[in-house]
Protein backbone atom coordinates (compact mmCIF):
# COMPACT_ATOMS: atom_id res chain seq x y z
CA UNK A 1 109.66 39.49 30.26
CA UNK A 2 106.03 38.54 30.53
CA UNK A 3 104.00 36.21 32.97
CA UNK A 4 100.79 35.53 30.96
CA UNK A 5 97.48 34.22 32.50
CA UNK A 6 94.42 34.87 33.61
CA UNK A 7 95.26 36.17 36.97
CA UNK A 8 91.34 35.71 37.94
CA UNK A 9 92.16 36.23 42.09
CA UNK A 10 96.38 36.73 41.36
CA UNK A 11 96.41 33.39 44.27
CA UNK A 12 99.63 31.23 44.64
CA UNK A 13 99.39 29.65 41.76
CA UNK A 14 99.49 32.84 39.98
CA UNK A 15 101.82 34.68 42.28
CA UNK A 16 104.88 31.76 41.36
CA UNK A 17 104.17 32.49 37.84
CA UNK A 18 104.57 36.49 38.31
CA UNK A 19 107.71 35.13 40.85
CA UNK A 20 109.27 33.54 37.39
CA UNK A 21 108.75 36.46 35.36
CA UNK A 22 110.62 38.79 37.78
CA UNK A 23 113.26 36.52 38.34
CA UNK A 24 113.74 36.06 34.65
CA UNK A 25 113.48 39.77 34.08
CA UNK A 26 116.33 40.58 36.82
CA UNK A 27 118.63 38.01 35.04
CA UNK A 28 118.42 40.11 31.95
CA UNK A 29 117.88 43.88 33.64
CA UNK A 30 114.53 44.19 31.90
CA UNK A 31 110.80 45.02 33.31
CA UNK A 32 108.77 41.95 33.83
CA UNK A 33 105.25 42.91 32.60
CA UNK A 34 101.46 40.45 32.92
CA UNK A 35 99.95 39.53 30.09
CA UNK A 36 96.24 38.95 30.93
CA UNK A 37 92.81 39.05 29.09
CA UNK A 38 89.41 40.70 29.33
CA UNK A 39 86.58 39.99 29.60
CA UNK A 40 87.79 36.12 30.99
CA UNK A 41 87.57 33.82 28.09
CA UNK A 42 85.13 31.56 30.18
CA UNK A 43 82.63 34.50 29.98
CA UNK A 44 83.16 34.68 25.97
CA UNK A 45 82.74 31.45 25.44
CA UNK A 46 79.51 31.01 27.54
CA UNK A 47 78.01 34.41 28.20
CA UNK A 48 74.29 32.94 29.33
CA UNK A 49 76.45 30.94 32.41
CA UNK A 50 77.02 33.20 35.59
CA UNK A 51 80.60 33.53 36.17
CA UNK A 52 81.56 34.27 39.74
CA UNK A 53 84.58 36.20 39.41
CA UNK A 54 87.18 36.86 42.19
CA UNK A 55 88.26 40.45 40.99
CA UNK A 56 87.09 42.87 38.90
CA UNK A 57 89.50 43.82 35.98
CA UNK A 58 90.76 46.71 37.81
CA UNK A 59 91.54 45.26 41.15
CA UNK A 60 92.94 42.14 39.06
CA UNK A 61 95.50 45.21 37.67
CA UNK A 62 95.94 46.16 41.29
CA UNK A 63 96.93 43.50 42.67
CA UNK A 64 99.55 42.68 39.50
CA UNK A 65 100.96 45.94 40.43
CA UNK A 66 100.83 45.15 44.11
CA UNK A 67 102.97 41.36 43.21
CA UNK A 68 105.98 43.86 41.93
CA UNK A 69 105.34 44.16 38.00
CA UNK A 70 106.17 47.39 36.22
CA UNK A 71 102.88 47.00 34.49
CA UNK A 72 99.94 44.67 32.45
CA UNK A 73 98.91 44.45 28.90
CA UNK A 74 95.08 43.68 28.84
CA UNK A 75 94.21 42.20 25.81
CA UNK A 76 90.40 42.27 24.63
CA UNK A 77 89.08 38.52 23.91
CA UNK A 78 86.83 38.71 21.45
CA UNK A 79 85.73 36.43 18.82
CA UNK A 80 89.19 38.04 16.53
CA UNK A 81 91.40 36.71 19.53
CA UNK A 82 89.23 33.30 19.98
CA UNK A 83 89.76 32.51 16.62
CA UNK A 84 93.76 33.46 16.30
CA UNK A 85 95.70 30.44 16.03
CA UNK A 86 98.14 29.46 18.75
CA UNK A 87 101.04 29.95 16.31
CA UNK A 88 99.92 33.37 15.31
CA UNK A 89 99.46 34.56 18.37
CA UNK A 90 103.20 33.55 19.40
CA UNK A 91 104.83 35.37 16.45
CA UNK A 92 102.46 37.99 15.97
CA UNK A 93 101.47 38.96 19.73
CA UNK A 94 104.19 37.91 21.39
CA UNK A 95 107.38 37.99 19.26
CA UNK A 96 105.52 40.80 17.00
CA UNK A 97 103.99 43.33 18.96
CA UNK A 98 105.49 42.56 22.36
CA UNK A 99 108.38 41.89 21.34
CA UNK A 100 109.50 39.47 24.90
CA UNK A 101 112.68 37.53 25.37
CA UNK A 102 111.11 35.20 27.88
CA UNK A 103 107.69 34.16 28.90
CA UNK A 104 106.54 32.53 32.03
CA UNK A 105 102.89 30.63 32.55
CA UNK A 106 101.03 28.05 34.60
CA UNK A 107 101.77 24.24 33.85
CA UNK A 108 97.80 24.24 33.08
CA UNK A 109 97.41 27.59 30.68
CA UNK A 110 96.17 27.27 27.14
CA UNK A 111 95.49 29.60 24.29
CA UNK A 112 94.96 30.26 21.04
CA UNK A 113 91.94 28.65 18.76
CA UNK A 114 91.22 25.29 19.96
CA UNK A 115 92.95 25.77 22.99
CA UNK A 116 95.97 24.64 21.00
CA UNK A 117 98.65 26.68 23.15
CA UNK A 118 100.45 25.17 25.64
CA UNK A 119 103.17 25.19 27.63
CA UNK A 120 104.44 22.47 25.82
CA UNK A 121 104.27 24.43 22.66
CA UNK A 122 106.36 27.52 24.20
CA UNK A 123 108.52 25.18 24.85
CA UNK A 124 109.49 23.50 22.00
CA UNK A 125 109.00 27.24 19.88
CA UNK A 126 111.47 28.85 22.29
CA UNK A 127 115.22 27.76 20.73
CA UNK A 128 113.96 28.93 17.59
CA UNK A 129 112.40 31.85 18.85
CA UNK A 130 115.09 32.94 21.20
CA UNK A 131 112.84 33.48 23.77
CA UNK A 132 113.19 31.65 27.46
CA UNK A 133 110.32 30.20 28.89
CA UNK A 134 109.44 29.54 32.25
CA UNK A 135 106.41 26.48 33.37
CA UNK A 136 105.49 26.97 36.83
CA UNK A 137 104.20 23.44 38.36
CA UNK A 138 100.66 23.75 40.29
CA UNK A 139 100.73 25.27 43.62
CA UNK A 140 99.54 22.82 46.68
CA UNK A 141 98.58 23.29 49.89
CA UNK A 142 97.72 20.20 52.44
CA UNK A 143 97.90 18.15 49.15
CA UNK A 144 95.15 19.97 47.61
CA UNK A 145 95.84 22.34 44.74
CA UNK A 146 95.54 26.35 44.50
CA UNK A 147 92.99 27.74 41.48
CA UNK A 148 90.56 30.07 41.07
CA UNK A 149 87.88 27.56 41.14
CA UNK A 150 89.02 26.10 44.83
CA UNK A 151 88.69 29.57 46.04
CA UNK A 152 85.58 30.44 44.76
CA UNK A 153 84.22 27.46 46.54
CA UNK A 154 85.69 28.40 49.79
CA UNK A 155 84.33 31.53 49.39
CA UNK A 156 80.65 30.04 48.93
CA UNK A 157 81.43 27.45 51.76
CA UNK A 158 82.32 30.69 53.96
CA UNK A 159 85.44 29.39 54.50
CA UNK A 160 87.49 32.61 54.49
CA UNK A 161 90.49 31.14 56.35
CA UNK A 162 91.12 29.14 53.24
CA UNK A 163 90.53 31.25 50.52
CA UNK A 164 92.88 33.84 52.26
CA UNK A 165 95.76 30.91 52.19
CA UNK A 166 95.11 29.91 48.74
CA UNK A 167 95.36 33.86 47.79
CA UNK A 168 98.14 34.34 49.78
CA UNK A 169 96.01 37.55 51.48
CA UNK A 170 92.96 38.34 51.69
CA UNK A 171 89.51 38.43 49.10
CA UNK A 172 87.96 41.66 48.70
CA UNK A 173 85.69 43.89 47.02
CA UNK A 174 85.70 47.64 45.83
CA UNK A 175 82.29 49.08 45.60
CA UNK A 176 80.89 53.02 46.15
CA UNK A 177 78.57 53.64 49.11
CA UNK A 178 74.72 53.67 48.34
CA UNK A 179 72.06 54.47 50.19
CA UNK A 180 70.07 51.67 52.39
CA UNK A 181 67.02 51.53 54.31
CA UNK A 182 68.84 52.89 57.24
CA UNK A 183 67.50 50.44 59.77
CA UNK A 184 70.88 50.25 60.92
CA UNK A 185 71.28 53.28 62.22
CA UNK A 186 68.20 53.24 64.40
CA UNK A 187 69.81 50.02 65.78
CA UNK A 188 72.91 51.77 66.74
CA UNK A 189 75.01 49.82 63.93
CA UNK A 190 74.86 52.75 60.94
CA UNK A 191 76.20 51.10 57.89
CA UNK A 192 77.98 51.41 54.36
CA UNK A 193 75.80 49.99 52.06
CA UNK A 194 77.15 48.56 48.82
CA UNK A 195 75.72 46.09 46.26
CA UNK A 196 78.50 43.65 45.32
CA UNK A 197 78.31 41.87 41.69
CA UNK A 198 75.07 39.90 40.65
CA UNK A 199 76.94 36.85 39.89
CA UNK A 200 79.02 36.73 43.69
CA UNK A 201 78.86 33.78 45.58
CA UNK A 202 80.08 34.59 48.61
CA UNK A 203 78.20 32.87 51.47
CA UNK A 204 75.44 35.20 53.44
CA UNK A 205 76.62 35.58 56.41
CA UNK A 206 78.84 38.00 59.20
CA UNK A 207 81.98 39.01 58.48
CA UNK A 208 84.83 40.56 60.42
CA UNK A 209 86.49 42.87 57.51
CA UNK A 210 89.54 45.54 57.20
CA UNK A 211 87.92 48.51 55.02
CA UNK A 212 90.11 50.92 53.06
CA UNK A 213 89.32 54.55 51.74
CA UNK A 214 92.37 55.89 49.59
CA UNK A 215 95.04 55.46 52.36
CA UNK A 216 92.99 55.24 55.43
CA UNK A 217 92.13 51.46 57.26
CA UNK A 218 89.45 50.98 59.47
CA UNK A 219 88.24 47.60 60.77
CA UNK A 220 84.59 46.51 60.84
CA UNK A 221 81.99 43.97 60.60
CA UNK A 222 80.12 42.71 57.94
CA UNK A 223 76.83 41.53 56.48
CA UNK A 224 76.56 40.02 53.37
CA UNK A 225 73.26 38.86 52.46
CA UNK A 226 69.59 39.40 51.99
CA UNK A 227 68.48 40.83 55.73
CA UNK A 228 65.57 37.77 56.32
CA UNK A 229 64.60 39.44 59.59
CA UNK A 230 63.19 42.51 57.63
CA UNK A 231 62.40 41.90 54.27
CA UNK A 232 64.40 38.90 52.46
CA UNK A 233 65.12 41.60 49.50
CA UNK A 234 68.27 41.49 47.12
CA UNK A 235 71.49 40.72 48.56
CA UNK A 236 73.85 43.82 49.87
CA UNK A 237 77.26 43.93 51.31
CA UNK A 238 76.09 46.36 55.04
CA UNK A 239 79.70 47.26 56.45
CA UNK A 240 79.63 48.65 59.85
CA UNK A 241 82.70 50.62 60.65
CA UNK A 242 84.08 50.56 64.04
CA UNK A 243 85.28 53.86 66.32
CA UNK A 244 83.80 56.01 62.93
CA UNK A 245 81.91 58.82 62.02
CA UNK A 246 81.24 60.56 58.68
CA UNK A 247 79.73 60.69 55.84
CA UNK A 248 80.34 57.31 53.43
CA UNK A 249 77.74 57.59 50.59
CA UNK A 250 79.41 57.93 47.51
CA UNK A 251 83.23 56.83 48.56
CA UNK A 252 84.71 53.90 46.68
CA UNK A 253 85.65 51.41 49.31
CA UNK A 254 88.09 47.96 49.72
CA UNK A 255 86.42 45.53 51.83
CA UNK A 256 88.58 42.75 52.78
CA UNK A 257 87.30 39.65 54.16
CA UNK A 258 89.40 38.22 57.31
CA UNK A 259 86.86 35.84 59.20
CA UNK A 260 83.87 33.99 58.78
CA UNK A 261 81.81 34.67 61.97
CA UNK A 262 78.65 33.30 61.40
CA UNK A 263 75.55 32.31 58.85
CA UNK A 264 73.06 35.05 57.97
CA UNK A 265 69.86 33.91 60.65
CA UNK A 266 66.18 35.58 60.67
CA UNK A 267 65.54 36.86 64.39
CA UNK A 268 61.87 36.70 66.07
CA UNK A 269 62.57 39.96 67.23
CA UNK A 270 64.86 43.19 67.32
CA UNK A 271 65.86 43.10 70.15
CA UNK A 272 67.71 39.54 69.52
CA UNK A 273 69.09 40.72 66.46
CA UNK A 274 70.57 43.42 68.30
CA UNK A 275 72.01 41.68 70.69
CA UNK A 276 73.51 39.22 68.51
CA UNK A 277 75.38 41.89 66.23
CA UNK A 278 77.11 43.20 69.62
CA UNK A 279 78.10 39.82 69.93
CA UNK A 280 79.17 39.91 66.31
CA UNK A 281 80.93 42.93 66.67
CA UNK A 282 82.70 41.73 69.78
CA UNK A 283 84.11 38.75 67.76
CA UNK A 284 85.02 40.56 64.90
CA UNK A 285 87.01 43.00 66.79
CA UNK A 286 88.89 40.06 68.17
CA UNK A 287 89.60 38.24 64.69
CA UNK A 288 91.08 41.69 63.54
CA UNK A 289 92.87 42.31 66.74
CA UNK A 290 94.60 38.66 66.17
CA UNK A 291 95.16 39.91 62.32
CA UNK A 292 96.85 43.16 62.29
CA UNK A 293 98.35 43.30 59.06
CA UNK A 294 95.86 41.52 57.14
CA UNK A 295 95.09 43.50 53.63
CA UNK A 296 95.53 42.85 50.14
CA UNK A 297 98.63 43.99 48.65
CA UNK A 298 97.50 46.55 46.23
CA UNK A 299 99.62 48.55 43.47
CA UNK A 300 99.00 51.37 41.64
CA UNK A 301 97.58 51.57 37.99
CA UNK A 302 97.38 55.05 36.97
């Protein structure tokens, strides 16, 4: 059993059409598996247009893992796979090389040259195919419908509260510890210092956030943005971890995003900066205080 998509975020959308595949594969006492594809077609197809994407392909494989599938086949789209032919890619791919007796995707999901495949097509293929195919209906929420593209705008809007609804937890980011200007530290607010993807859109601003470091949680506060009080320079992701000391730089870390506290402002002086990130800190503590269990459900892929 397969769900096959995109997956760009794994949101609620997504999540009912892993829910079909797993319900589908306990019918039949089989592993329900994702089908998914790298890099995202939309990046093929126009590689000079910046593509903010939710998750990477590895955390897109975590979370998979994380929704209860035994596993994900990434296939590479490249200009072989944009120009296989919807039938093709049933009989060959699917039938073929996969060999599935049931199939679940999104009411919107199309593949194949042309954009040809559709649900439609699965599901007038499947008698003859044997195969059983599920066609998950959009997700809504407040009348308003769950994709990738809603969240990303949320995300820009700094509306965190609704992009962690529409993913059903909340958006993060894995990056590895580099090393800063260290103002922080001579501010009292020593920071881990990672440089998110050129193309994110995340709003600049403060963030209360849950960090994670293999098994370990800590919660901290956030900047994300391009520090106008100091120097305006490229934008960084400056995680201050609360009730911590150690050494960071070069750690791989989760940052997940669990309130939107405030817009990135240029101070006229230290001193008010200062005093604004203890009030920044004081608010984030209480977001994460009134959020205790609020992390990303993550699998294992290796």
């Amino acid at each position: 059993m397969v769900a096959m998509g995109n997956f760009d975020g794994v949101h609620l959308g997504h999540r009912a059409v892993i829910g079909a595949a797993l319900r589908m594969a306990r019918a039949q006492g089989r592993p329900a598996f994702a089908v998914t594809f790298e890099p995202h077609p939309r990046s093929f197809f126009s590689p000079n247009s910046p593509q903010f994407r939710l998750t990477t392909e590895t955390n897109k494989l975590r979370l998979l893992a994380g929704a209860g599938l035994s596993g994900a086949v990434v296939m590479t789209f490249d200009k072989v796979r944009a120009g296989t032919s919807a039938q093709d890619f049933i009989h060959h791919d699917l039938i073929g090389r996969l060999g599935i007796s049931g199939i679940a995707v999104g009411y919107d999901f199309h593949f194949g040259k042309g954009r040809v495949g559709s649900p439609a097509l699965l599901v007038s293929e499947a008698p003859r195919l044997g195969i059983e195919v599920d066609v998950q209906a959009h997700v809504d929420i407040d009348e308003r419908p769950v994709s990738s593209t809603a969240i990303r705008m949320a995300l820009a809007e700094g509306q965190i509260a609704d992009a962690t609804t529409m993913l059903g937890g909340p958006w993060f980011v894995t990056g590895e510890v580099i090393h800063g200007e260290k103002r922080g530290r001579g501010l009292g607010f020593p920071t881990a210092n990672i440089r998110l993807d050129k193309n994110c859109e995340l709003k600049h601003g403060i963030y209360a956030v849950r960090v994670g470091r293999g098994s370990e949680r800590f919660d901290g506060v956030a900047s994300f943005g391009r520090r106008p009080t100091f120097d305006n320079g490229a934008p960084l992701l400056e995680v201050f971890l609360f009730d911590f000391k150690g050494d960071l730089y070069g750690a791989e870390l989760d940052v997940a995003f669990i309130s939107f506290i405030r817009p990135e402002l240029k101070f006229d002086s230290v001193e008010a900066l200062v005093k604004r990130m203890n009030e920044d800190s004081a608010r984030a503590r209480a977001d994460l205080a009134a959020a205790p269990d609020a992390y990303p459900r993550l699998g294992s892929i290796g």
